[in-house]
PDB file of N, CA and C in Angstrom:
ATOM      1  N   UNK A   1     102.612-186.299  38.357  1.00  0.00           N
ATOM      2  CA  UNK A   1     103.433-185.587  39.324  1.00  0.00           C
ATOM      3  C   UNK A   1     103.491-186.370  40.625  1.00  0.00           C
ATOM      4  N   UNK A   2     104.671-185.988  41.607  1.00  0.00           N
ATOM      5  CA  UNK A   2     104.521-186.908  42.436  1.00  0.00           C
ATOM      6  C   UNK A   2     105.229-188.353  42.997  1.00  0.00           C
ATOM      7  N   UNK A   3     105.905-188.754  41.321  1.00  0.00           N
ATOM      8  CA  UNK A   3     105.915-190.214  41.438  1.00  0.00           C
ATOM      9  C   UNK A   3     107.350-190.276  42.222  1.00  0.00           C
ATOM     10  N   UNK A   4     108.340-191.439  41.748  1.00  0.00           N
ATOM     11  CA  UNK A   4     109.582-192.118  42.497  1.00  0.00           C
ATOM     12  C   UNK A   4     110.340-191.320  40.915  1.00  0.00           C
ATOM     13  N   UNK A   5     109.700-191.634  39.556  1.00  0.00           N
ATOM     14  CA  UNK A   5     110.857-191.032  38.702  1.00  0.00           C
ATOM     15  C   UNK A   5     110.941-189.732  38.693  1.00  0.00           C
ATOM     16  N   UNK A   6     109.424-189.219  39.193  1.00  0.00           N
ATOM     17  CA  UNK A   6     109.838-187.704  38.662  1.00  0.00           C
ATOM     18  C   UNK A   6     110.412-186.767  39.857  1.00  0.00           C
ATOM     19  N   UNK A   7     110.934-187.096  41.095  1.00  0.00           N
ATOM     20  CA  UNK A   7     111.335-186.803  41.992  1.00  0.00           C
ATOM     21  C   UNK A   7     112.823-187.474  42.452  1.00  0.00           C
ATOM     22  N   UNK A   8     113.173-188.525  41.396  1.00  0.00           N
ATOM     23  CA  UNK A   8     114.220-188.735  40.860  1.00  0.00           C
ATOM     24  C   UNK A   8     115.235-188.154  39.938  1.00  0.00           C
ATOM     25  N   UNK A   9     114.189-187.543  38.930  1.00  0.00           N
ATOM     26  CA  UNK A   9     114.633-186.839  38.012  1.00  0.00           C
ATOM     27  C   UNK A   9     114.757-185.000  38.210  1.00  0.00           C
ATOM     28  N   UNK A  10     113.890-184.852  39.514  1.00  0.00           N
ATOM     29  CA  UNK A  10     114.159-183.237  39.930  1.00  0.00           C
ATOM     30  C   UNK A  10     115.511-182.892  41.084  1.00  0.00           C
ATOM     31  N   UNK A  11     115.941-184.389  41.381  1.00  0.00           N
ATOM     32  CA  UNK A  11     116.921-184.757  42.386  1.00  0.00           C
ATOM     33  C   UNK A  11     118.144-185.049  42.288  1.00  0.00           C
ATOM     34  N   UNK A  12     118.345-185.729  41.315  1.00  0.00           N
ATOM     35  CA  UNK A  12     119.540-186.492  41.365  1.00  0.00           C
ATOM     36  C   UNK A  12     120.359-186.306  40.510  1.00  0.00           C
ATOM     37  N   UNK A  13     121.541-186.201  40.869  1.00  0.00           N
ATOM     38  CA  UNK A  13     122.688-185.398  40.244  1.00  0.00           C
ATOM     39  C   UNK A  13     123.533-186.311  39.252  1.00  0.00           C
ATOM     40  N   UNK A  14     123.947-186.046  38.527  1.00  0.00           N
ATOM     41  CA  UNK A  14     124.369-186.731  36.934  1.00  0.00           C
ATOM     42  C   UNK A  14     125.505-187.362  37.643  1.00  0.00           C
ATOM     43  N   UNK A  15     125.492-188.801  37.378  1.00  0.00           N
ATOM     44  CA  UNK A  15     126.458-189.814  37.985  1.00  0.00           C
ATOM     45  C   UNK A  15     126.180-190.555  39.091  1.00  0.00           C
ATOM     46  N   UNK A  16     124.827-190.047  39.831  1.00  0.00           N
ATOM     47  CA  UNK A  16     124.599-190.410  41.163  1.00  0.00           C
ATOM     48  C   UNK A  16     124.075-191.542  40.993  1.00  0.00           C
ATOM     49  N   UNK A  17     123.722-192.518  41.470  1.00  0.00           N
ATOM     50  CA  UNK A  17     122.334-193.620  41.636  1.00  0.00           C
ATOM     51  C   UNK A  17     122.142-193.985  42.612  1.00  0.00           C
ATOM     52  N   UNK A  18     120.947-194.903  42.616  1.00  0.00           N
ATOM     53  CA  UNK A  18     120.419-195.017  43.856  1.00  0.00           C
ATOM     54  C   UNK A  18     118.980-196.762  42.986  1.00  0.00           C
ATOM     55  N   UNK A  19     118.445-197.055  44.213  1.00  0.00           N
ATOM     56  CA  UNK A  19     117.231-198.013  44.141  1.00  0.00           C
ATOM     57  C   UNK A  19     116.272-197.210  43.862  1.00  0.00           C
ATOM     58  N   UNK A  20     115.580-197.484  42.869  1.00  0.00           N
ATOM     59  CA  UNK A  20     114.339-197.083  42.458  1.00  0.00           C
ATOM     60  C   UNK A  20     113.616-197.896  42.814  1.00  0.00           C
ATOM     61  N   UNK A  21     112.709-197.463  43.916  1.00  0.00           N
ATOM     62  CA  UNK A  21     111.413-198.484  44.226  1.00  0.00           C
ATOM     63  C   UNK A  21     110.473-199.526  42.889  1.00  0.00           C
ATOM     64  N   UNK A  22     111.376-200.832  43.319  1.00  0.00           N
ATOM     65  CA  UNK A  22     110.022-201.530  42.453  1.00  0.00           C
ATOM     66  C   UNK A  22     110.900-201.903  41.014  1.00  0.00           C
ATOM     67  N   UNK A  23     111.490-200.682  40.615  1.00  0.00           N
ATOM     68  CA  UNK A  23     112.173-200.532  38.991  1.00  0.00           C
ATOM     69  C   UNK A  23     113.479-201.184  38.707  1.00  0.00           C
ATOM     70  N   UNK A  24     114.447-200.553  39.622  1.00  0.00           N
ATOM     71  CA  UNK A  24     116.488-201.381  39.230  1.00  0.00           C
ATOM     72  C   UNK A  24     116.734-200.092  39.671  1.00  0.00           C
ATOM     73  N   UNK A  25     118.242-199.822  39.512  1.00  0.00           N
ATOM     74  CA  UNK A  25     119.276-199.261  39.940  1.00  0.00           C
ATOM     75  C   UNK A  25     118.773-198.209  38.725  1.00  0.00           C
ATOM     76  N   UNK A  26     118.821-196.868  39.102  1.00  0.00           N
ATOM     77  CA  UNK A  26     118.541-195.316  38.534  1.00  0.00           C
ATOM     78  C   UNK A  26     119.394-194.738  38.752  1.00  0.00           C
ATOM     79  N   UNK A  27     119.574-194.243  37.902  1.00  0.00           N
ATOM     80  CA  UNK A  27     121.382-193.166  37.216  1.00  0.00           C
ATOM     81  C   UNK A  27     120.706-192.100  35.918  1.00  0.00           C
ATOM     82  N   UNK A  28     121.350-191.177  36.572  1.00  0.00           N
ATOM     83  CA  UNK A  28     121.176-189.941  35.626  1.00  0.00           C
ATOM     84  C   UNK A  28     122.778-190.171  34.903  1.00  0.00           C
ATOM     85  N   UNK A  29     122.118-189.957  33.379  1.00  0.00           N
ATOM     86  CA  UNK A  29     123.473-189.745  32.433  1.00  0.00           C
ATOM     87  C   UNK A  29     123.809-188.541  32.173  1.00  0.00           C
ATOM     88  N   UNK A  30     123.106-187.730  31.876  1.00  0.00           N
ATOM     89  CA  UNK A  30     123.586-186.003  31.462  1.00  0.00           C
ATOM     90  C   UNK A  30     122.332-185.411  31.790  1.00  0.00           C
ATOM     91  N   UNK A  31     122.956-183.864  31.555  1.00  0.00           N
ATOM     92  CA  UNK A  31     121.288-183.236  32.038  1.00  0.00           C
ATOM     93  C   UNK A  31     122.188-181.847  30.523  1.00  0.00           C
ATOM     94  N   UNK A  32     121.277-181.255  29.733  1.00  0.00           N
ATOM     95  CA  UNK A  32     120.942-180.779  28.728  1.00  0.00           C
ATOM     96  C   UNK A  32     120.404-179.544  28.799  1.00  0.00           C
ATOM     97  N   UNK A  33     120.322-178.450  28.452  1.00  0.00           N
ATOM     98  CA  UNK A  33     119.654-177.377  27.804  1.00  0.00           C
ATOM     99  C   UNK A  33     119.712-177.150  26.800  1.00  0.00           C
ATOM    100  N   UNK A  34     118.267-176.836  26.032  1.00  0.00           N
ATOM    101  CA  UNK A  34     117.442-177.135  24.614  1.00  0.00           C
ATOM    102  C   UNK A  34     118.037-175.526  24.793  1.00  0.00           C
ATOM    103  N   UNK A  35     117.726-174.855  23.326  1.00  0.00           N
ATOM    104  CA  UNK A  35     117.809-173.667  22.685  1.00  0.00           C
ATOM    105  C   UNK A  35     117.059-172.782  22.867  1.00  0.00           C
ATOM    106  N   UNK A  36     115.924-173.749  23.194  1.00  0.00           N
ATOM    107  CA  UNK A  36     114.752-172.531  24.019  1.00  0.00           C
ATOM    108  C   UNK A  36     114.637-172.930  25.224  1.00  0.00           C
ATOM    109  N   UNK A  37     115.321-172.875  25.861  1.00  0.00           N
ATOM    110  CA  UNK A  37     115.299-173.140  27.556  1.00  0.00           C
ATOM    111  C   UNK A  37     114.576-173.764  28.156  1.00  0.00           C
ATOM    112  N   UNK A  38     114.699-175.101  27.595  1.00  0.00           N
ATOM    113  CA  UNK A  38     114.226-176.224  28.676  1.00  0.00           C
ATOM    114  C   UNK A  38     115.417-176.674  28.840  1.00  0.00           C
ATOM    115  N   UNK A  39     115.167-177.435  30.377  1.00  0.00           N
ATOM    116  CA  UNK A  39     116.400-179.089  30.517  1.00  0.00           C
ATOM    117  C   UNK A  39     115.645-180.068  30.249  1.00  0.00           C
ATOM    118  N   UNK A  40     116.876-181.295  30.079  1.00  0.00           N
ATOM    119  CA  UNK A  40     116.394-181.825  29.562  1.00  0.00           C
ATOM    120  C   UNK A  40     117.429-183.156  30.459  1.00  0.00           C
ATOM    121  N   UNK A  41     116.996-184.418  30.541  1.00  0.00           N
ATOM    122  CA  UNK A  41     117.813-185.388  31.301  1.00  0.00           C
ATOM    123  C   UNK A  41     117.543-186.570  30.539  1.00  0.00           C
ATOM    124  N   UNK A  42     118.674-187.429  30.619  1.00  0.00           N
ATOM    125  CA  UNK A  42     118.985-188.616  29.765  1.00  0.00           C
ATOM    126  C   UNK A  42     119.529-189.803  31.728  1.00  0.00           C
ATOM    127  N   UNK A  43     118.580-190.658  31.476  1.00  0.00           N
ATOM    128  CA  UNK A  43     118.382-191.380  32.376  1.00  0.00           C
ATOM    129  C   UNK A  43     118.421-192.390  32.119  1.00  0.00           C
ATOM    130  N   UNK A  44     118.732-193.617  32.967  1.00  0.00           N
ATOM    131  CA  UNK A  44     119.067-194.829  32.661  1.00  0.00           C
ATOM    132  C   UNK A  44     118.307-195.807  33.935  1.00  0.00           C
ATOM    133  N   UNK A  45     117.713-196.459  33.811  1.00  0.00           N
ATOM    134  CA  UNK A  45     117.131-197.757  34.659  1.00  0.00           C
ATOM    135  C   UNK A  45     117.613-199.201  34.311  1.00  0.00           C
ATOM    136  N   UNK A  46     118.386-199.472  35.596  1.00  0.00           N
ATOM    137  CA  UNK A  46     119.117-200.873  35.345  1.00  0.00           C
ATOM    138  C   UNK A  46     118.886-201.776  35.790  1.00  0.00           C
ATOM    139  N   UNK A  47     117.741-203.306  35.586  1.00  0.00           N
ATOM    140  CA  UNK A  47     116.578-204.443  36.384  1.00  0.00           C
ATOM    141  C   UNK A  47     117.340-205.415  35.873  1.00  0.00           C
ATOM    142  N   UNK A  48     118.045-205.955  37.136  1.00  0.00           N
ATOM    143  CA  UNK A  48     118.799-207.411  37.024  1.00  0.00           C
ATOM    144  C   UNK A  48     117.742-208.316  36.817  1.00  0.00           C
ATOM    145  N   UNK A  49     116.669-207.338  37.655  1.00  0.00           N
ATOM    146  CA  UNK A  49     115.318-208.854  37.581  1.00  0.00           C
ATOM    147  C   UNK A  49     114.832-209.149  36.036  1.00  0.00           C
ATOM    148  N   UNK A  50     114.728-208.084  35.620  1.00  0.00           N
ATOM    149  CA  UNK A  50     114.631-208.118  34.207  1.00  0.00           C
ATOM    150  C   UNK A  50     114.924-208.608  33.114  1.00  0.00           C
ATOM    151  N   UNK A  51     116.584-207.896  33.697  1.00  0.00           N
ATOM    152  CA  UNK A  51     117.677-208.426  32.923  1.00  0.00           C
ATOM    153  C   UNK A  51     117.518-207.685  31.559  1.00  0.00           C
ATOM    154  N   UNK A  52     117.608-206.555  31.923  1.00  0.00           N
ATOM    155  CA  UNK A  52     117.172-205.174  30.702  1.00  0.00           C
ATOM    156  C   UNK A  52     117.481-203.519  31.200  1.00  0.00           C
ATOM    157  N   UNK A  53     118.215-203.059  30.522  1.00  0.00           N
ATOM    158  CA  UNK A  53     118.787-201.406  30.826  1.00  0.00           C
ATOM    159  C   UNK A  53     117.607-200.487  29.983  1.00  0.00           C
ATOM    160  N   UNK A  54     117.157-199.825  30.623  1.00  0.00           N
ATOM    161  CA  UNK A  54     116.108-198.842  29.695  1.00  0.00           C
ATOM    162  C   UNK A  54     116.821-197.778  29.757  1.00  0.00           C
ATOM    163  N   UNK A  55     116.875-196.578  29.074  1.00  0.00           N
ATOM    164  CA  UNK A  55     117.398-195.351  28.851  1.00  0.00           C
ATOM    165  C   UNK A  55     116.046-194.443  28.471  1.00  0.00           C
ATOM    166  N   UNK A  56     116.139-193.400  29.435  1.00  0.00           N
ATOM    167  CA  UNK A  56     115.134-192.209  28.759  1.00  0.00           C
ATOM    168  C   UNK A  56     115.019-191.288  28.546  1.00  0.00           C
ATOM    169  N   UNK A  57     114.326-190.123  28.791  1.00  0.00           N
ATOM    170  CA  UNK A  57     114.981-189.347  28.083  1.00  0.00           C
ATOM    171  C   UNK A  57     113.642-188.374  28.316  1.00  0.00           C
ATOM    172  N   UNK A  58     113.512-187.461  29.234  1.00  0.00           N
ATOM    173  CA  UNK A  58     112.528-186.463  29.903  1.00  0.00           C
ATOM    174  C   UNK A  58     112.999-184.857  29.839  1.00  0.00           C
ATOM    175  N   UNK A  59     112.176-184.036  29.698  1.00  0.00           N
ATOM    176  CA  UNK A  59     112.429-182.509  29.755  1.00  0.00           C
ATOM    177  C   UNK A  59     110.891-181.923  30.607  1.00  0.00           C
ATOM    178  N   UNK A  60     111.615-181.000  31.128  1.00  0.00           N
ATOM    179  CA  UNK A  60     111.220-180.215  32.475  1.00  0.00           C
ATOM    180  C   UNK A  60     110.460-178.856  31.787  1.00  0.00           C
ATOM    181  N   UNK A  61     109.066-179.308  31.665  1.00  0.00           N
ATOM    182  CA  UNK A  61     108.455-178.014  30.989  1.00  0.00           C
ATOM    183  C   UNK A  61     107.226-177.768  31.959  1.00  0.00           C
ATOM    184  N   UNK A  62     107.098-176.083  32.121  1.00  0.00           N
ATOM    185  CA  UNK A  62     105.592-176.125  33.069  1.00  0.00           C
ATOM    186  C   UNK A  62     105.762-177.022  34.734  1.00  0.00           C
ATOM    187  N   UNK A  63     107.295-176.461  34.585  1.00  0.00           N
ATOM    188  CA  UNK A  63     107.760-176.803  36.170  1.00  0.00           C
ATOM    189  C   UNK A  63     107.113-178.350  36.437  1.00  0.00           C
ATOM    190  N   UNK A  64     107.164-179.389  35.550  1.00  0.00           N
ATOM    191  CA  UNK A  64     107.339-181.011  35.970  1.00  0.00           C
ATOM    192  C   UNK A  64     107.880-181.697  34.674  1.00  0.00           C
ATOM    193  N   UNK A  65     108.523-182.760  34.832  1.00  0.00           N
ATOM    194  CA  UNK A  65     109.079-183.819  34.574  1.00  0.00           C
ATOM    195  C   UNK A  65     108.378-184.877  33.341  1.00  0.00           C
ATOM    196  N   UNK A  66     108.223-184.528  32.125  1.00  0.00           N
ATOM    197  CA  UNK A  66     107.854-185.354  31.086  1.00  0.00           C
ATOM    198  C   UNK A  66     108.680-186.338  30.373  1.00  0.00           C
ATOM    199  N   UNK A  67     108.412-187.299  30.163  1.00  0.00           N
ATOM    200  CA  UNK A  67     108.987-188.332  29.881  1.00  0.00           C
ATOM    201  C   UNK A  67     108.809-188.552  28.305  1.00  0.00           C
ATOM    202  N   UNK A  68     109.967-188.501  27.558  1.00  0.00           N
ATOM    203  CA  UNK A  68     109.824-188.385  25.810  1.00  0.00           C
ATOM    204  C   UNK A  68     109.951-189.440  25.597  1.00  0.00           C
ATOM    205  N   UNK A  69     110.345-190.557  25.999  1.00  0.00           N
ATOM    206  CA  UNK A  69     110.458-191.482  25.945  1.00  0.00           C
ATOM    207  C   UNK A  69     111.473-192.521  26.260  1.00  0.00           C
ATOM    208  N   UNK A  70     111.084-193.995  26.170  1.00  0.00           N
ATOM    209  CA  UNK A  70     112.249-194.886  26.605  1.00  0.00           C
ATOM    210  C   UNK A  70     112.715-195.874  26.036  1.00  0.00           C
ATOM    211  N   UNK A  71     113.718-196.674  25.835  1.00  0.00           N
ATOM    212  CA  UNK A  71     114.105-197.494  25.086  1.00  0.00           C
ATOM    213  C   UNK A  71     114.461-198.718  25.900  1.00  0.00           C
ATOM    214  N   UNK A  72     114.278-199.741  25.687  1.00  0.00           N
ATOM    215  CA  UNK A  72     114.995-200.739  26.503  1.00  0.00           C
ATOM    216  C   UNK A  72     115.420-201.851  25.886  1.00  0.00           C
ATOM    217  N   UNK A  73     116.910-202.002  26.745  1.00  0.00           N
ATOM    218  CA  UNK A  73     117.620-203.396  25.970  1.00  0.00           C
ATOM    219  C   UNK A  73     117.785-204.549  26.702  1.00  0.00           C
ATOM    220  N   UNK A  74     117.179-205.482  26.452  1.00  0.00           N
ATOM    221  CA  UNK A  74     117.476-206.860  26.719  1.00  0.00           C
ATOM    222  C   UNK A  74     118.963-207.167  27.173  1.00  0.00           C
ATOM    223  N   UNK A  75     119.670-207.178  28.262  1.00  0.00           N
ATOM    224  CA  UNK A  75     120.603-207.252  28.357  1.00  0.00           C
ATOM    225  C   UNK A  75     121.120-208.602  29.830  1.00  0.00           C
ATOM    226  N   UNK A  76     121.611-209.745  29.073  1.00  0.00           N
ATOM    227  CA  UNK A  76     121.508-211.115  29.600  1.00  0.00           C
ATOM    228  C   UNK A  76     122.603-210.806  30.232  1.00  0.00           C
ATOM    229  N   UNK A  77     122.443-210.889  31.770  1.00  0.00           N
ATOM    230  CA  UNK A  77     123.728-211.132  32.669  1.00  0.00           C
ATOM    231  C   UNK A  77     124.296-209.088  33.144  1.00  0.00           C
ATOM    232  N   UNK A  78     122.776-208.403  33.014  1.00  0.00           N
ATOM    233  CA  UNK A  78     122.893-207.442  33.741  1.00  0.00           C
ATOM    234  C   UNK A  78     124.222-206.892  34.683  1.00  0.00           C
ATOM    235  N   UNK A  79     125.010-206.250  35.054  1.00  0.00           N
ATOM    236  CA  UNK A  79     125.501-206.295  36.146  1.00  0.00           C
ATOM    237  C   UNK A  79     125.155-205.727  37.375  1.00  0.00           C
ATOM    238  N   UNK A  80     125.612-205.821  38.397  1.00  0.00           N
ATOM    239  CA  UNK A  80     125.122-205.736  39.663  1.00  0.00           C
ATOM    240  C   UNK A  80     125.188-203.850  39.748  1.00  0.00           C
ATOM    241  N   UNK A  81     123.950-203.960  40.317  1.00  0.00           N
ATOM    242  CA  UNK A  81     124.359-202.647  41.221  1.00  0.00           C
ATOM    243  C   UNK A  81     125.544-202.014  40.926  1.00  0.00           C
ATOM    244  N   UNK A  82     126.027-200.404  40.582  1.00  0.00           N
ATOM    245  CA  UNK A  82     127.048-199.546  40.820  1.00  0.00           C
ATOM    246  C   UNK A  82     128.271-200.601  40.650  1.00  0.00           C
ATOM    247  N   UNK A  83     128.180-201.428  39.078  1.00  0.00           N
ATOM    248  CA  UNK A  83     129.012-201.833  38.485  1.00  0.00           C
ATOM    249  C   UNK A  83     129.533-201.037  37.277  1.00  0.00           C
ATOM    250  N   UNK A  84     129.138-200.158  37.402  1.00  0.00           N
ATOM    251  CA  UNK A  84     129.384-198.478  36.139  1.00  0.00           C
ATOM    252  C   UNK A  84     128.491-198.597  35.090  1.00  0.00           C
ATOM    253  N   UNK A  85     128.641-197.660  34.352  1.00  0.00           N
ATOM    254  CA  UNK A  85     128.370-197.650  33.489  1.00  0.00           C
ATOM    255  C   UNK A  85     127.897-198.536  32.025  1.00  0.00           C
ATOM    256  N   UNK A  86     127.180-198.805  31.824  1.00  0.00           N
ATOM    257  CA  UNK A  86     126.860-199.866  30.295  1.00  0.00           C
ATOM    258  C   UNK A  86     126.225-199.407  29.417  1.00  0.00           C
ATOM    259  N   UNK A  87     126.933-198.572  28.080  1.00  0.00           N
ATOM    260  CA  UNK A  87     126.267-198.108  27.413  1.00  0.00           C
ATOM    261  C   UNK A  87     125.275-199.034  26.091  1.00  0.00           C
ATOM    262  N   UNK A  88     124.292-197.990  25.969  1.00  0.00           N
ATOM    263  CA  UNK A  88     123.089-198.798  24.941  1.00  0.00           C
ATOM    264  C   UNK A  88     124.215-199.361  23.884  1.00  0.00           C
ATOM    265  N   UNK A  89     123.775-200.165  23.003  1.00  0.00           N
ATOM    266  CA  UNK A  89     124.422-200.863  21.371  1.00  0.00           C
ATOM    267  C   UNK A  89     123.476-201.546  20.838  1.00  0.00           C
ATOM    268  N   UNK A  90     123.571-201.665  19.694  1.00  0.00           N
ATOM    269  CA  UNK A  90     123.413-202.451  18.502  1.00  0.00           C
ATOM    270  C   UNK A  90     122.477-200.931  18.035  1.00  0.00           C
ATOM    271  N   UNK A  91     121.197-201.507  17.127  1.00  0.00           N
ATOM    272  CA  UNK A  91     120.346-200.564  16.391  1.00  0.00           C
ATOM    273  C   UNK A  91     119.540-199.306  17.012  1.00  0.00           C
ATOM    274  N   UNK A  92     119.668-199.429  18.859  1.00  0.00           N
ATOM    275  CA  UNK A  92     119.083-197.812  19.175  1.00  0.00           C
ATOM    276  C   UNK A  92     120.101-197.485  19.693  1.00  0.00           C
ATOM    277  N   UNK A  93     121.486-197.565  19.632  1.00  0.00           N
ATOM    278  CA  UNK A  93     122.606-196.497  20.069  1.00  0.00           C
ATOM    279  C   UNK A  93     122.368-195.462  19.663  1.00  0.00           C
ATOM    280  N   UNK A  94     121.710-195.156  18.535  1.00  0.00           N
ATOM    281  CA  UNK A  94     121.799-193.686  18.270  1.00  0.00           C
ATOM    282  C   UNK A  94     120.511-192.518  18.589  1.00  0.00           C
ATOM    283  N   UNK A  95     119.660-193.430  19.193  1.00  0.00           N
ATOM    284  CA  UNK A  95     118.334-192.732  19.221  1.00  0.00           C
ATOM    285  C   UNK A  95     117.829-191.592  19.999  1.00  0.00           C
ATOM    286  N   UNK A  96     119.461-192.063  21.582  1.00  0.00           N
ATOM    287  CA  UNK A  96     119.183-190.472  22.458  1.00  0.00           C
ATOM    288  C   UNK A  96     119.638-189.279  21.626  1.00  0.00           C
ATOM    289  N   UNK A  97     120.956-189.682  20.758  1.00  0.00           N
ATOM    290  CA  UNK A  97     121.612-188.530  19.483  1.00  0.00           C
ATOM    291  C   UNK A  97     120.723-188.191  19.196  1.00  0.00           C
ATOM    292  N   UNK A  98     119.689-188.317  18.373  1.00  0.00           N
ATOM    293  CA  UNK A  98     118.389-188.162  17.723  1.00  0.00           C
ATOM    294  C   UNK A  98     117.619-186.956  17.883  1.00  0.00           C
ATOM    295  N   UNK A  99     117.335-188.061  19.517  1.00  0.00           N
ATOM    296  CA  UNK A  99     116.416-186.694  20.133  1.00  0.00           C
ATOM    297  C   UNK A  99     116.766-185.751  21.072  1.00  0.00           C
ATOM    298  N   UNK A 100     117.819-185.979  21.181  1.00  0.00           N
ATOM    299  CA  UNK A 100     118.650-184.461  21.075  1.00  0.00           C
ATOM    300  C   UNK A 100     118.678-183.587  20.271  1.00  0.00           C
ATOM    301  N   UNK A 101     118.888-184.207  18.980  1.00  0.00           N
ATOM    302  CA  UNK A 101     119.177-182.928  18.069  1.00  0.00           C
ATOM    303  C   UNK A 101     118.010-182.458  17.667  1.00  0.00           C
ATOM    304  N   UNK A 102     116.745-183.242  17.901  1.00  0.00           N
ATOM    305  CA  UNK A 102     115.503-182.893  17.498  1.00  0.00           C
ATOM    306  C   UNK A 102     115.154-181.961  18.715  1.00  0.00           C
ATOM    307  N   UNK A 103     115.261-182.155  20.358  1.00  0.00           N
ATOM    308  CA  UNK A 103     115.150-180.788  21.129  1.00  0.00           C
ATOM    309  C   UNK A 103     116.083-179.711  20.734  1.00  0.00           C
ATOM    310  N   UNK A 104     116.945-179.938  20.212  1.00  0.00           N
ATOM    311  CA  UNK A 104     117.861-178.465  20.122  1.00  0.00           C
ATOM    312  C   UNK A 104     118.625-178.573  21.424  1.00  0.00           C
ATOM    313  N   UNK A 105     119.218-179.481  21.918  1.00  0.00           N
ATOM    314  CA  UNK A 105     119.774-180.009  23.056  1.00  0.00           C
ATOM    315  C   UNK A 105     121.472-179.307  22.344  1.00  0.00           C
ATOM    316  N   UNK A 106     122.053-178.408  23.814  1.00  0.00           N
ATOM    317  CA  UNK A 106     123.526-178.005  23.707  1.00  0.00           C
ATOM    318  C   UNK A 106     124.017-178.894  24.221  1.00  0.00           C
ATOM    319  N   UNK A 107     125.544-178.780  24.609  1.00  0.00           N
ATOM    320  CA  UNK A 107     126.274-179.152  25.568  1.00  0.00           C
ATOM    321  C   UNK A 107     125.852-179.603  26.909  1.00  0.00           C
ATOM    322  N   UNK A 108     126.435-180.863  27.387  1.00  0.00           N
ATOM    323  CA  UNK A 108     125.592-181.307  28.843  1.00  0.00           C
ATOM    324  C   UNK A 108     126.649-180.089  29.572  1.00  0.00           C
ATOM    325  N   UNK A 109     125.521-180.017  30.533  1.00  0.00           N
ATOM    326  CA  UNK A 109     125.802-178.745  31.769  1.00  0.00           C
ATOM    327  C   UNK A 109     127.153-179.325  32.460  1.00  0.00           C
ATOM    328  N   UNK A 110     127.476-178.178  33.099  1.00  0.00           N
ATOM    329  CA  UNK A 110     128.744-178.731  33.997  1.00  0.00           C
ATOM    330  C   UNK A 110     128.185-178.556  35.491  1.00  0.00           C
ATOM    331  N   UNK A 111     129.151-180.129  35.870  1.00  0.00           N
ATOM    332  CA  UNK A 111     128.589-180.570  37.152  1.00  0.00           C
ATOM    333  C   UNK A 111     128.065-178.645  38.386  1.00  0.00           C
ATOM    334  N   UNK A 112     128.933-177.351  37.853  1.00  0.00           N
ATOM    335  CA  UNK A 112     128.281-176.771  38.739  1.00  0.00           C
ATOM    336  C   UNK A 112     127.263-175.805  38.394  1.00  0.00           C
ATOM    337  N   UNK A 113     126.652-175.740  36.879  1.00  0.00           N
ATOM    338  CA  UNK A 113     125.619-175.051  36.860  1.00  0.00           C
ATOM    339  C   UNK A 113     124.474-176.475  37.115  1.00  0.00           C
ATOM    340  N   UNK A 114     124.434-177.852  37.074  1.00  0.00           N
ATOM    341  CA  UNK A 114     123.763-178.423  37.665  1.00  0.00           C
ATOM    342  C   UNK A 114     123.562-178.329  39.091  1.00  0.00           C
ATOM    343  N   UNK A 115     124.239-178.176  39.654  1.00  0.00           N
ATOM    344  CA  UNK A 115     124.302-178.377  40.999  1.00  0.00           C
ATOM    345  C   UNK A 115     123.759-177.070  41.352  1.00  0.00           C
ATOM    346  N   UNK A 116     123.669-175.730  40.718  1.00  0.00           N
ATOM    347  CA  UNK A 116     123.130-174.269  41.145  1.00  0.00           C
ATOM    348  C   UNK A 116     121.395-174.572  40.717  1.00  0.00           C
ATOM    349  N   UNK A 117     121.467-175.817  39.770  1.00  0.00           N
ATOM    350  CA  UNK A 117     119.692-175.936  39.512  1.00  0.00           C
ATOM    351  C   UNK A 117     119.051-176.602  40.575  1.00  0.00           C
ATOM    352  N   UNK A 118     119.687-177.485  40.735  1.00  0.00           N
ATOM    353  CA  UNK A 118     119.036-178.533  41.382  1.00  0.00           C
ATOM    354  C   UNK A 118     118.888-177.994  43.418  1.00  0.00           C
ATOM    355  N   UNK A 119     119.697-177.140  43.614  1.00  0.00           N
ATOM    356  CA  UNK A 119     119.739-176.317  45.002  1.00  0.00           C
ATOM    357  C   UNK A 119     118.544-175.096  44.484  1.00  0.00           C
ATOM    358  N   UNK A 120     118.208-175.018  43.649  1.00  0.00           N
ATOM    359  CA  UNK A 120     116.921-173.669  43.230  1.00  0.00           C
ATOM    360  C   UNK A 120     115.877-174.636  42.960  1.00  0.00           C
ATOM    361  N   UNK A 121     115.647-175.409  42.582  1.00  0.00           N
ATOM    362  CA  UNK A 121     114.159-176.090  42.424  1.00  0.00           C
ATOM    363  C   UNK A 121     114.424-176.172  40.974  1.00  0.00           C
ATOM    364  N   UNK A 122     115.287-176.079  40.027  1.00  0.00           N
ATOM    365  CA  UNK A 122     115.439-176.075  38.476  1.00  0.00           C
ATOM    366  C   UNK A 122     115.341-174.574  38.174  1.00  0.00           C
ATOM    367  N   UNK A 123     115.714-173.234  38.978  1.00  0.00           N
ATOM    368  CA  UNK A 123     115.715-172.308  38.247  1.00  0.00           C
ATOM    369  C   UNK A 123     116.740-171.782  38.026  1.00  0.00           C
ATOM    370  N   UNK A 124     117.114-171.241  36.759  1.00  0.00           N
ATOM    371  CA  UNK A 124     118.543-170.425  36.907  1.00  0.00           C
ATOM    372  C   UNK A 124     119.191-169.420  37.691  1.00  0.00           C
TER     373      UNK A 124
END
């Protein structure tokens, strides 16, 4: 608890980014509700230094920020900063699908029942 992601991830609104101390450029991709009422957020970290996009993929249980996990792709010639969007490919394109369907993940929220969570602290 505490950290730069998980106060990233209680913050920041789907589409937004910003510098993640230390990490690359941080962008929320969707934010999710499971069937039994968790959220759930699909996140993206983008390190030119790296030269690698990680994608992850956290749900909000017991009021903090767990991290299910992350994937990262080697990706030569990064682009800069709030150059849009670059989605994952080759053999883990499908792996956020996955674990989605394994949370019981609906429809991503619309920008204004996000925006009614994120002004409550994540409550409905």
């Amino acid at each position: 608890t505490g950290t730069a992601l998980e106060h990233a991830l209680a913050t920041t609104r789907t589409g937004d980014s910003f510098e993640l101390q230390g990490e690359g450029e941080f962008l929320i991709l969707s934010t999710v509700k499971t069937q039994n009422g968790v959220y759930c957020r699909e996140f993206e970290v983008r390190s030119i230094a790296l030269q690698e996009i990680r994608v992850g993929l956290a749900c909000r249980e017991d009021e903090a920020w767990t991290v299910d996990g992350i994937v990262a792709e080697y990706q030569p010639g990064v682009p800069a900063q709030h150059a849009g969007y670059v989605p994952a490919s080759g053999d883990q394109a499908g792996l956020a699908d996955q674990w989605l369907d394994r949370r019981g993940a609906t429809e991503a929220l619309s920008i204004d029942e996000e925006t009614k969570l994120l002004a409550n602290d994540w409550r409905p």
